[in-house]
PDB file of N, CA and C in Angstrom:
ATOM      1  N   UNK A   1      12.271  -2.194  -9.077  1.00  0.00           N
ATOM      2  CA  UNK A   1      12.884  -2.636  -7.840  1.00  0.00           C
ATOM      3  C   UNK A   1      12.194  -2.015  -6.620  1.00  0.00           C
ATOM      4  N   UNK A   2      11.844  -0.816  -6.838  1.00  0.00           N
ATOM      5  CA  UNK A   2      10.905  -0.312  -5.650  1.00  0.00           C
ATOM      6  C   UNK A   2       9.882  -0.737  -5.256  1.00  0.00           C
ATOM      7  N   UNK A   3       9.092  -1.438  -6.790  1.00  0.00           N
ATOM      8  CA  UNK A   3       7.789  -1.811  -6.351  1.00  0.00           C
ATOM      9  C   UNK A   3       8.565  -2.755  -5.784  1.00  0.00           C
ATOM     10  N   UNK A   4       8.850  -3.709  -5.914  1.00  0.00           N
ATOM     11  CA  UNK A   4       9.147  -5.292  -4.818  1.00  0.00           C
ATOM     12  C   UNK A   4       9.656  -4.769  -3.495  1.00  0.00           C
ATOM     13  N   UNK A   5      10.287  -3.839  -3.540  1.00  0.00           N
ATOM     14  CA  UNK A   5      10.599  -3.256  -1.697  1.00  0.00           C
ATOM     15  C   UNK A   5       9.123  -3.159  -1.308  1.00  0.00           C
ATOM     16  N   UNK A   6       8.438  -2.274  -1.953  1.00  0.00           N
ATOM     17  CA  UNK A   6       7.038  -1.484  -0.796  1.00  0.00           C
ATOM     18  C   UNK A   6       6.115  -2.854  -0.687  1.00  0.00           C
ATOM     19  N   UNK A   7       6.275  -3.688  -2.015  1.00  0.00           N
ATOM     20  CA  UNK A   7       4.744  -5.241  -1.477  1.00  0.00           C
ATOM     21  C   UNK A   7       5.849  -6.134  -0.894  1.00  0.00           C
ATOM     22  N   UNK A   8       6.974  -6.311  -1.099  1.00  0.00           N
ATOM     23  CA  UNK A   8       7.651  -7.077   0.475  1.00  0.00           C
ATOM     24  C   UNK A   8       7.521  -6.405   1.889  1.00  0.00           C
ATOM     25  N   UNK A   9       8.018  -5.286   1.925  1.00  0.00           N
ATOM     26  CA  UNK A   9       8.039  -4.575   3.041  1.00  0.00           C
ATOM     27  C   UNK A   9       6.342  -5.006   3.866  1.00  0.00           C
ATOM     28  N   UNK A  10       5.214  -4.730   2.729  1.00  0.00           N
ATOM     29  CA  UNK A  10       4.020  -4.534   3.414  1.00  0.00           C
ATOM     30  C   UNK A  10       3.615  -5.996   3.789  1.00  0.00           C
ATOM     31  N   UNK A  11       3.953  -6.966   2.828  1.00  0.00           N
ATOM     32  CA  UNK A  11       3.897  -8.346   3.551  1.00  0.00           C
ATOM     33  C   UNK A  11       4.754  -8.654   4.531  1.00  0.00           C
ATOM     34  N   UNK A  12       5.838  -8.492   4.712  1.00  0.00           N
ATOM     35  CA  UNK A  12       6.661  -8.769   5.799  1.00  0.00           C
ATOM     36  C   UNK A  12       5.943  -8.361   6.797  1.00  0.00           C
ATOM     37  N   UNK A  13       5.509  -6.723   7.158  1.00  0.00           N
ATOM     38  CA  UNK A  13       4.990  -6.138   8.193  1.00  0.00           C
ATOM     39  C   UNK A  13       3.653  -6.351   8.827  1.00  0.00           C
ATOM     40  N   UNK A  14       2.708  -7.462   7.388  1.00  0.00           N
ATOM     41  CA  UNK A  14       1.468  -7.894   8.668  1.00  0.00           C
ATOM     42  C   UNK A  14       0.629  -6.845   7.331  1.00  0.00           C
ATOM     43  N   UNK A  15       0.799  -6.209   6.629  1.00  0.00           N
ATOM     44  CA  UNK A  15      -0.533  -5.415   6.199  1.00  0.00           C
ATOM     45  C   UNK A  15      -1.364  -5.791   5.028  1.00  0.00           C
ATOM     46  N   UNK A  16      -0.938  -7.025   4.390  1.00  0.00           N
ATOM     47  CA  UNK A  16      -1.948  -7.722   3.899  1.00  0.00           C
ATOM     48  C   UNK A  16      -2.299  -8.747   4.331  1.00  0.00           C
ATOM     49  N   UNK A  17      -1.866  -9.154   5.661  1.00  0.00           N
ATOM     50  CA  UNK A  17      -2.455 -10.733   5.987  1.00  0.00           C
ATOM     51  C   UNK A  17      -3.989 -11.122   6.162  1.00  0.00           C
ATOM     52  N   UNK A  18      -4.691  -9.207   6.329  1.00  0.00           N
ATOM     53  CA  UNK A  18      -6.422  -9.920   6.840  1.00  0.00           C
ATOM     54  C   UNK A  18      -6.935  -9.905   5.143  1.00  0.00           C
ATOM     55  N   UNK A  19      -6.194  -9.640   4.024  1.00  0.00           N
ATOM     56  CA  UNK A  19      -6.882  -9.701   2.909  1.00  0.00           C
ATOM     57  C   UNK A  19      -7.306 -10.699   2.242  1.00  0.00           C
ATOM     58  N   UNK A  20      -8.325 -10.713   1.777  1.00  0.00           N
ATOM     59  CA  UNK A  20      -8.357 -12.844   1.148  1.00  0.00           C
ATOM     60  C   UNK A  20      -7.029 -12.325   0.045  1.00  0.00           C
ATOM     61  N   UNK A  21      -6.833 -13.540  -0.597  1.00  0.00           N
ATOM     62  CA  UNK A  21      -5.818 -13.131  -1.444  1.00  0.00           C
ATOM     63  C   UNK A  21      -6.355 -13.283  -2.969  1.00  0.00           C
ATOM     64  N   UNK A  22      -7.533 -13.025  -3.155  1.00  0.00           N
ATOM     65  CA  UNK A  22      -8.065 -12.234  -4.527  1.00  0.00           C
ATOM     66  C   UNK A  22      -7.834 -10.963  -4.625  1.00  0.00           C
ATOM     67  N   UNK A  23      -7.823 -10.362  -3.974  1.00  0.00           N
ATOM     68  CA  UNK A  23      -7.365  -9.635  -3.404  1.00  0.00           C
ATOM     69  C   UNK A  23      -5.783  -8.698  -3.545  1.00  0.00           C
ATOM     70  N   UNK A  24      -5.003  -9.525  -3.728  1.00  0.00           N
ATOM     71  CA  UNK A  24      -3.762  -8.956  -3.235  1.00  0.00           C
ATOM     72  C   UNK A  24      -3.299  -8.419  -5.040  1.00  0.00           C
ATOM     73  N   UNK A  25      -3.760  -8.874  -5.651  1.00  0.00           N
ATOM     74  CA  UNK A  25      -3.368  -7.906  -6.868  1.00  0.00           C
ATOM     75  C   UNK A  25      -3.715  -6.948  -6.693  1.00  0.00           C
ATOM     76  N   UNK A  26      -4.995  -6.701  -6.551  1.00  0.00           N
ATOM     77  CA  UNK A  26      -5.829  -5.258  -6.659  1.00  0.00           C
ATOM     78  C   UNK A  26      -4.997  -4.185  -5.883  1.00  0.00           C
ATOM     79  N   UNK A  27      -4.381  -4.958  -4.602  1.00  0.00           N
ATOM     80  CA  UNK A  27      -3.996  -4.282  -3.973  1.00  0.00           C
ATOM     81  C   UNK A  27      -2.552  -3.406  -4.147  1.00  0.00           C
ATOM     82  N   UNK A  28      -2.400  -4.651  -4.398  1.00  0.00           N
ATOM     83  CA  UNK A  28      -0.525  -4.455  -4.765  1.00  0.00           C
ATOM     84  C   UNK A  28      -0.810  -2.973  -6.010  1.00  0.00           C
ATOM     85  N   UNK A  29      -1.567  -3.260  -7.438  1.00  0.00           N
ATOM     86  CA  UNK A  29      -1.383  -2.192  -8.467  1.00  0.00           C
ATOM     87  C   UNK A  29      -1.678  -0.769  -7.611  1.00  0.00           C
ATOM     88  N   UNK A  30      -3.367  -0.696  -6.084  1.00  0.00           N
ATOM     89  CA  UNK A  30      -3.780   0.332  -6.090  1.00  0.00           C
ATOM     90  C   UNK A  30      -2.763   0.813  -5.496  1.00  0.00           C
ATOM     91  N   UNK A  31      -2.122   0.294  -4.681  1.00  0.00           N
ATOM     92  CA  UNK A  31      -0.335   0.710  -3.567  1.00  0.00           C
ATOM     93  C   UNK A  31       0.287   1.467  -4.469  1.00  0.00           C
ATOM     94  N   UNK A  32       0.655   0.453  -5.359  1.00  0.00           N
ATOM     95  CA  UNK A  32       1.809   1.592  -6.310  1.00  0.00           C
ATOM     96  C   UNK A  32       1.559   3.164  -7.009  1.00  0.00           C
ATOM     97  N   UNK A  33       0.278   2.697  -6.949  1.00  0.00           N
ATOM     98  CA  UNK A  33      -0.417   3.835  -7.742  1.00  0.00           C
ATOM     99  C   UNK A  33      -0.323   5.290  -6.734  1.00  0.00           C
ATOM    100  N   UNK A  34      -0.591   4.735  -5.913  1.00  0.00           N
ATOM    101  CA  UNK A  34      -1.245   5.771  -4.175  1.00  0.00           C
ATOM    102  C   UNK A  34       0.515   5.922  -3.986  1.00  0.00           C
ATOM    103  N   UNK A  35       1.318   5.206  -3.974  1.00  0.00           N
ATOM    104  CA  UNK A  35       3.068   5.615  -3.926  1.00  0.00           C
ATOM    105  C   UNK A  35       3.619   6.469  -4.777  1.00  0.00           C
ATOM    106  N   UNK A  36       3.136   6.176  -6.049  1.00  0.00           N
ATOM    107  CA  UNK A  36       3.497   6.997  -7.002  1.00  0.00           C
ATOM    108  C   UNK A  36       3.472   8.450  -7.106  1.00  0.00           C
ATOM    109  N   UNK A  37       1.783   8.508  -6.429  1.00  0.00           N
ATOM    110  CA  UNK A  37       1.692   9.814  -6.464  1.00  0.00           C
ATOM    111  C   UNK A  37       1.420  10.771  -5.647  1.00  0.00           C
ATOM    112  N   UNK A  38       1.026  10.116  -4.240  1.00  0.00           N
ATOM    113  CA  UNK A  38       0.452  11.138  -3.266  1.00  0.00           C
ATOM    114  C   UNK A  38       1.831  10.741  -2.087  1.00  0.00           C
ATOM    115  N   UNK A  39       2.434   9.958  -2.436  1.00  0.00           N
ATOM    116  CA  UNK A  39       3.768   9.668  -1.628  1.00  0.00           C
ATOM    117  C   UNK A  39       5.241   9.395  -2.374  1.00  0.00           C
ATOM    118  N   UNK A  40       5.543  10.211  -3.737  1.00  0.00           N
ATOM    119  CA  UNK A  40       6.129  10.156  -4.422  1.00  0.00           C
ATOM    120  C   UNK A  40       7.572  10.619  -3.882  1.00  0.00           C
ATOM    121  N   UNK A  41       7.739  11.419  -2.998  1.00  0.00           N
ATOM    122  CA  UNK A  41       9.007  11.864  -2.288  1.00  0.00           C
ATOM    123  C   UNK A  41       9.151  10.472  -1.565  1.00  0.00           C
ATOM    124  N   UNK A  42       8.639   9.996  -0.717  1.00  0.00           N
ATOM    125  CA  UNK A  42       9.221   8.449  -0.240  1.00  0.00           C
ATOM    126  C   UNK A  42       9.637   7.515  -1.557  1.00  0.00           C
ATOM    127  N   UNK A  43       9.092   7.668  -2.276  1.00  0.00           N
ATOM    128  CA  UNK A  43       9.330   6.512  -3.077  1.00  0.00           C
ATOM    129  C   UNK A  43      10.764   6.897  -4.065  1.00  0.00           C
ATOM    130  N   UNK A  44      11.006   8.303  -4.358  1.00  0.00           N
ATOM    131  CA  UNK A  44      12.201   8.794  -4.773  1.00  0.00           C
ATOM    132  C   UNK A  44      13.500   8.502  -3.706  1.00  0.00           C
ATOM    133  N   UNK A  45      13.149   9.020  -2.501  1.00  0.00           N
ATOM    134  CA  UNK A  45      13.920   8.203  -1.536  1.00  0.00           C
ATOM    135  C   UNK A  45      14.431   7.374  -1.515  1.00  0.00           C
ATOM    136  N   UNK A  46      13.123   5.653  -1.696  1.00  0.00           N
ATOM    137  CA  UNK A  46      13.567   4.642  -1.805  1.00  0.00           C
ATOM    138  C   UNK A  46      14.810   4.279  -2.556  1.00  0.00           C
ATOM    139  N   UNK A  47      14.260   4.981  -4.446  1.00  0.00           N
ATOM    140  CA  UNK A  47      15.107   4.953  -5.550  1.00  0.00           C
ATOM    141  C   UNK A  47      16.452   5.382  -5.119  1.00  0.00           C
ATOM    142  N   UNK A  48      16.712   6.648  -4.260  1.00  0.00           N
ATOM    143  CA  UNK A  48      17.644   6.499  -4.195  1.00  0.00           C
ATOM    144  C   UNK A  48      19.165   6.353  -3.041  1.00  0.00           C
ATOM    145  N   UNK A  49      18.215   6.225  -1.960  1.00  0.00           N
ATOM    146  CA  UNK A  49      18.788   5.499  -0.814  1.00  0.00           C
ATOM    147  C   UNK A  49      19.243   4.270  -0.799  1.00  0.00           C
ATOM    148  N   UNK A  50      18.270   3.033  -2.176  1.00  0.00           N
ATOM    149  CA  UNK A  50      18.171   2.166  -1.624  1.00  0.00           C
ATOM    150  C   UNK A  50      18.298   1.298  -0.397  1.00  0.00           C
ATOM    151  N   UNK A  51      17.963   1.680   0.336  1.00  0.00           N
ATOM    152  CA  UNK A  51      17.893   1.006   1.954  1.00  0.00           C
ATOM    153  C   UNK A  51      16.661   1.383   2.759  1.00  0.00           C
ATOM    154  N   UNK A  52      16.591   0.800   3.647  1.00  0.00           N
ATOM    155  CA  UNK A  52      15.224   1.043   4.699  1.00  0.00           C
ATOM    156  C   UNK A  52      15.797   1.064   5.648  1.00  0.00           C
ATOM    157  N   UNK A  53      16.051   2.283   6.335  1.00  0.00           N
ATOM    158  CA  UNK A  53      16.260   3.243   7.685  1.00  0.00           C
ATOM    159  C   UNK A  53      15.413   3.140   8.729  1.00  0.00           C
ATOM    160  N   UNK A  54      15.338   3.416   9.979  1.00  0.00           N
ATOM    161  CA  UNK A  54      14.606   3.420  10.782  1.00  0.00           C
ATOM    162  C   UNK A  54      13.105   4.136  10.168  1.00  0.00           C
ATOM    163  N   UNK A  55      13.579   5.724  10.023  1.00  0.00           N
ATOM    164  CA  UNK A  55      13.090   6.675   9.152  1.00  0.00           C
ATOM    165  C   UNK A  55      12.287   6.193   8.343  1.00  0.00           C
ATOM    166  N   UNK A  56      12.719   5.431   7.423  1.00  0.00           N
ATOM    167  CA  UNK A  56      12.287   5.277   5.635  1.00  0.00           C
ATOM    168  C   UNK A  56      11.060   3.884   6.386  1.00  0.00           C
ATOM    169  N   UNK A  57      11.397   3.426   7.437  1.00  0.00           N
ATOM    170  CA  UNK A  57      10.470   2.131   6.900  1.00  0.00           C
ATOM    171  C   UNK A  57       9.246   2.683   8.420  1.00  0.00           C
ATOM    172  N   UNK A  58       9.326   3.711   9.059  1.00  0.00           N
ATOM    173  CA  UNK A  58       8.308   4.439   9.830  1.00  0.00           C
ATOM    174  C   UNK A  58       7.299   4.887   8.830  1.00  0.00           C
ATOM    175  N   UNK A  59       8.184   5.543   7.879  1.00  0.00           N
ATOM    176  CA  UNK A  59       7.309   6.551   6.876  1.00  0.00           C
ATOM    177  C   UNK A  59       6.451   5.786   5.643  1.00  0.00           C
ATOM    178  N   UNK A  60       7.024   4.723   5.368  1.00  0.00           N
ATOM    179  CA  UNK A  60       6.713   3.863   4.492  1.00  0.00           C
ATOM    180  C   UNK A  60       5.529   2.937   5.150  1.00  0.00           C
ATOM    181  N   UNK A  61       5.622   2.808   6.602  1.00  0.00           N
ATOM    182  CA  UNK A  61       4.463   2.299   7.342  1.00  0.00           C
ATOM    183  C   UNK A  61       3.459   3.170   7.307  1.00  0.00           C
ATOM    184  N   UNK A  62       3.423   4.118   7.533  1.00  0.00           N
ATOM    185  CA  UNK A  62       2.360   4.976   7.012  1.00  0.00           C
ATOM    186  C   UNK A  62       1.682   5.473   6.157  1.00  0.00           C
ATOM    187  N   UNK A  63       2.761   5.671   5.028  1.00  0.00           N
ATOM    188  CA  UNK A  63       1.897   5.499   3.715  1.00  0.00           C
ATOM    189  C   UNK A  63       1.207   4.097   3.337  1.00  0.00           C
ATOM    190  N   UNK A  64       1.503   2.600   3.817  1.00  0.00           N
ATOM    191  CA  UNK A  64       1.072   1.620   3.737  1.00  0.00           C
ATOM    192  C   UNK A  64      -0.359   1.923   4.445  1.00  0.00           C
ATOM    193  N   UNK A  65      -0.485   2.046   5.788  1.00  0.00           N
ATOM    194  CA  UNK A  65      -1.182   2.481   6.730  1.00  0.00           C
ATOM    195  C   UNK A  65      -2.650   3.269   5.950  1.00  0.00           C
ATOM    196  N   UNK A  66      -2.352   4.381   5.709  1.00  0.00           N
ATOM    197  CA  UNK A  66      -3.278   5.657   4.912  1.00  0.00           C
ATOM    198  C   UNK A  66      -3.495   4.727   3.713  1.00  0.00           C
ATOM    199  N   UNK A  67      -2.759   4.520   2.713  1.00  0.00           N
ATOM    200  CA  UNK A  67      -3.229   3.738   1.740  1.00  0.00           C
ATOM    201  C   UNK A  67      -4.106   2.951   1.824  1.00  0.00           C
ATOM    202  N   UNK A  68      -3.833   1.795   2.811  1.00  0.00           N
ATOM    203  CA  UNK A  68      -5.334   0.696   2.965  1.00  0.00           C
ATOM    204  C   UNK A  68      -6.296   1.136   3.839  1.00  0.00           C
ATOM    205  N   UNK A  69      -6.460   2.202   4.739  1.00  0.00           N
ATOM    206  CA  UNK A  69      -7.590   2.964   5.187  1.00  0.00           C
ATOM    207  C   UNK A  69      -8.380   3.387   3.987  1.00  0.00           C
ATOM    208  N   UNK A  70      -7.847   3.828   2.765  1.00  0.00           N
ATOM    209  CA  UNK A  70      -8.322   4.644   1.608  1.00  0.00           C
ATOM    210  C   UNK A  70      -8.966   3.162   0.845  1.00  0.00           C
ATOM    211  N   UNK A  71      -8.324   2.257   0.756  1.00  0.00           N
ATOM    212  CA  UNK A  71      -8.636   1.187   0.307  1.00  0.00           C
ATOM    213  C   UNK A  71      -9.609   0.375   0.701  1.00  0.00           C
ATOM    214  N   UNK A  72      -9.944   0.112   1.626  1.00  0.00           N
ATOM    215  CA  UNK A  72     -10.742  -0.535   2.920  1.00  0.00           C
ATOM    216  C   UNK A  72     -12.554   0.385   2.652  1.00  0.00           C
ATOM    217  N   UNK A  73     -12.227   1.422   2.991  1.00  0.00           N
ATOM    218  CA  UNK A  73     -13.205   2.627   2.419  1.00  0.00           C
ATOM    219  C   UNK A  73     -13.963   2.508   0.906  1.00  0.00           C
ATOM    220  N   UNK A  74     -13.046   2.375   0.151  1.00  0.00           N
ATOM    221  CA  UNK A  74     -13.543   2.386  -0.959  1.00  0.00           C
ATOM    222  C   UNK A  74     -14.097   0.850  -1.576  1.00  0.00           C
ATOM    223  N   UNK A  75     -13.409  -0.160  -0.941  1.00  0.00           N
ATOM    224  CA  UNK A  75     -14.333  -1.481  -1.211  1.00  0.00           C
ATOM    225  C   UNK A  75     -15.181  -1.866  -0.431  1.00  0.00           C
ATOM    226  N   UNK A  76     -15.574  -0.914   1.324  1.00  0.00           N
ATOM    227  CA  UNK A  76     -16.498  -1.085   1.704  1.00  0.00           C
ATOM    228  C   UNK A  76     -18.037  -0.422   0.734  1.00  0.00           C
ATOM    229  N   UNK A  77     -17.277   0.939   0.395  1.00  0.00           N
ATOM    230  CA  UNK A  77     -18.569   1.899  -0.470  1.00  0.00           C
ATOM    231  C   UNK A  77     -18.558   0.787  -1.825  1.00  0.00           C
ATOM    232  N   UNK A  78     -18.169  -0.052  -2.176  1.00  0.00           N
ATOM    233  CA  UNK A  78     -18.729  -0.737  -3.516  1.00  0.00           C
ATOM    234  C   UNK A  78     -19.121  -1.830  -3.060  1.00  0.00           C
ATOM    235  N   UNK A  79     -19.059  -2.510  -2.194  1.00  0.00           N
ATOM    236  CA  UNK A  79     -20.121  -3.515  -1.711  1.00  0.00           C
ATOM    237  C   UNK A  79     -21.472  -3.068  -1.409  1.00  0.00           C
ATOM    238  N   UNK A  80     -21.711  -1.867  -0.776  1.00  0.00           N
ATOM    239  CA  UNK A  80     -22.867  -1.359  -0.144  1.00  0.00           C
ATOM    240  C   UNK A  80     -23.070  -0.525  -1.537  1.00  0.00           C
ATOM    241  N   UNK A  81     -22.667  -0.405  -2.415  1.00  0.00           N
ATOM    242  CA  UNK A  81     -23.202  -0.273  -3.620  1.00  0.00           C
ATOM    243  C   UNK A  81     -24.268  -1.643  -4.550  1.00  0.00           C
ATOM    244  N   UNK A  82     -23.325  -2.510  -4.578  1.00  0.00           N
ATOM    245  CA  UNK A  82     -23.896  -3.696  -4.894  1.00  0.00           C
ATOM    246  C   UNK A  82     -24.768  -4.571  -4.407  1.00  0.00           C
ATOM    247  N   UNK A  83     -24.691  -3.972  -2.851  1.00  0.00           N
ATOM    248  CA  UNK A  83     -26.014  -4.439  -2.155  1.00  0.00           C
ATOM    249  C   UNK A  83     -27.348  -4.157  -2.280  1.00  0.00           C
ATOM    250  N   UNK A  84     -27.309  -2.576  -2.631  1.00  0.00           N
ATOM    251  CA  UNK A  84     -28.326  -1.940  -2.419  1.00  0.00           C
ATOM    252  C   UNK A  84     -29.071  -2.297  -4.663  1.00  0.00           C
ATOM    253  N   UNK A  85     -28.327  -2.441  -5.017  1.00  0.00           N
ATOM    254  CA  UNK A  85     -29.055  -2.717  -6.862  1.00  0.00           C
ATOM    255  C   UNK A  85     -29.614  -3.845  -6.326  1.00  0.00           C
TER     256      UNK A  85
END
C-alpha cells in the first residue's frame, strides 16, 4: 500500500512527467528501493500514519526530489558509457 502512495503521490506531483515512459518501471522499482532504505523512517511513517500531512508530503517531495537527481546521474553516466564503446 505504500508503494502505490509514493508512485501516485510522485505522478500526481509532476515528477515523472519529463520521463519517456520506458522508463517508468525502472523508475518506480529504483524509488522503492532508494525509500526503502536511505528514507526508511518516511516510509515507516507512511505505514503508519497512513495519511499525507503537510509535513509527510514536503518530506516525501524530497526524497522524490534526491532520488531522481541520483537517478538522472546515473542514466546520464550509462549513456556516456555506451557512447564512448
Amino acid at each position: 500500500m505504500v508503494q502505490q502512495t509514493i508512485i501516485i503521490f510522485a505522478g500526481t506531483q509532476g515528477f515523472v512527467d519529463d520521463l519517456p515512459v520506458r522508463e517508468i518501471r525502472a523508475f518506480e522499482g529504483e524509488l522503492f528501493q532508494f525509500m526503502e532504505t536511505v528514507r526508511n523512517p518516511l516510509v515507516q511513517r507512511l505505514i503508519r500514519d497512513k495519511a499525507l500531512n503537510e509535513e509527510t508530503r514536503a518530506q516525501l517531495a524530497d526524497a522524490i526530489r534526491e532520488f531522481k537527481e541520483k537517478y538522472r546521474a546515473e542514466r546520464a553516466g550509462e549513456a556516456e558509457k555506451a557512447e564512448t564503446k
